[in-house]
Protein backbone atom coordinates (compact mmCIF):
# COMPACT_ATOMS: atom_id res chain seq x y z
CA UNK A 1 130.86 159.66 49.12
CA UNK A 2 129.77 162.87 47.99
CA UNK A 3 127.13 163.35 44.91
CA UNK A 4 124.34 165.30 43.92
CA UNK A 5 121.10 164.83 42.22
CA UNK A 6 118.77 167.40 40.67
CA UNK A 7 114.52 167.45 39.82
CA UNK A 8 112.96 169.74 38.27
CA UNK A 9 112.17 171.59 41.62
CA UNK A 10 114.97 170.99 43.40
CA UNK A 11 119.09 170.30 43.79
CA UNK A 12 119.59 167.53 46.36
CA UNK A 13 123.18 167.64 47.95
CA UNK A 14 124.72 164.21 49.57
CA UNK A 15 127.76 163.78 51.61
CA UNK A 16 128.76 161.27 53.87
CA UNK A 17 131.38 159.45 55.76
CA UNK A 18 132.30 157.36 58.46
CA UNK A 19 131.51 160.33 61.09
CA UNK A 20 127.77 161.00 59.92
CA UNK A 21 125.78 162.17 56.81
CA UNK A 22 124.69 165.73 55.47
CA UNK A 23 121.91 166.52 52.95
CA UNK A 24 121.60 169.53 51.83
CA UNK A 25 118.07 170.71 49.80
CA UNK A 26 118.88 173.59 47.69
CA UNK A 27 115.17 174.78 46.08
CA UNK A 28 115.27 175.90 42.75
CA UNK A 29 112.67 178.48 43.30
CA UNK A 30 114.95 180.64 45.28
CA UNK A 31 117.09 180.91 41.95
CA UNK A 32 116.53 183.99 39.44
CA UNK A 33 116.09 181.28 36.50
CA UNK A 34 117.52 179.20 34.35
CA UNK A 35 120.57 181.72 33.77
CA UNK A 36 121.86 181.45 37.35
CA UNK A 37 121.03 177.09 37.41
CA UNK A 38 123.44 176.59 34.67
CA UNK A 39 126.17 178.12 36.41
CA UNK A 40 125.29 175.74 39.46
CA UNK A 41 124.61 172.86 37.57
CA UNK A 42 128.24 173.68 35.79
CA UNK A 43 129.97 173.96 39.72
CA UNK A 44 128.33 170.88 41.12
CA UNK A 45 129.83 168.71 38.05
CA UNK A 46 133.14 169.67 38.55
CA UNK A 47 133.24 168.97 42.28
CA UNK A 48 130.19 165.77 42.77
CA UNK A 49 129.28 163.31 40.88
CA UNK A 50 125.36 162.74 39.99
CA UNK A 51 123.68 160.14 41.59
C-alpha cells in the first residue's frame, strides 16, 4: 500500500508492507509556493493514490 494525503500545511507520504511502514512528512513551507506544489501534487498522482 502506498498513498499520499495532503493539508493545507503539509504532504503526508505512506508506504507499507509486510516488512515495516514508512511515513514520510514533506512541509509545505519549505516549498517556494504554489508554482513548485503543483508540480508535486502532479508527480505524487501519477505514482500514489490519495488517501
Amino acid at each position: 500500500m502506498s498513498c499520499y494525503a495532503e493539508s493545507p500545511r503539509l504532504f503526508v507520504l505512506l508506504a507499507a508492507d509486510k516488512k515495516g511502514t514508512l511515513l514520510g512528512i514533506l512541509p509545505k513551507q519549505g516549498l517556494d509556493g504554489a508554482d513548485v506544489a503543483e508540480p508535486l501534487r502532479a508527480i505524487l498522482d501519477r505514482h500514489l493514490r490519495r488517501a
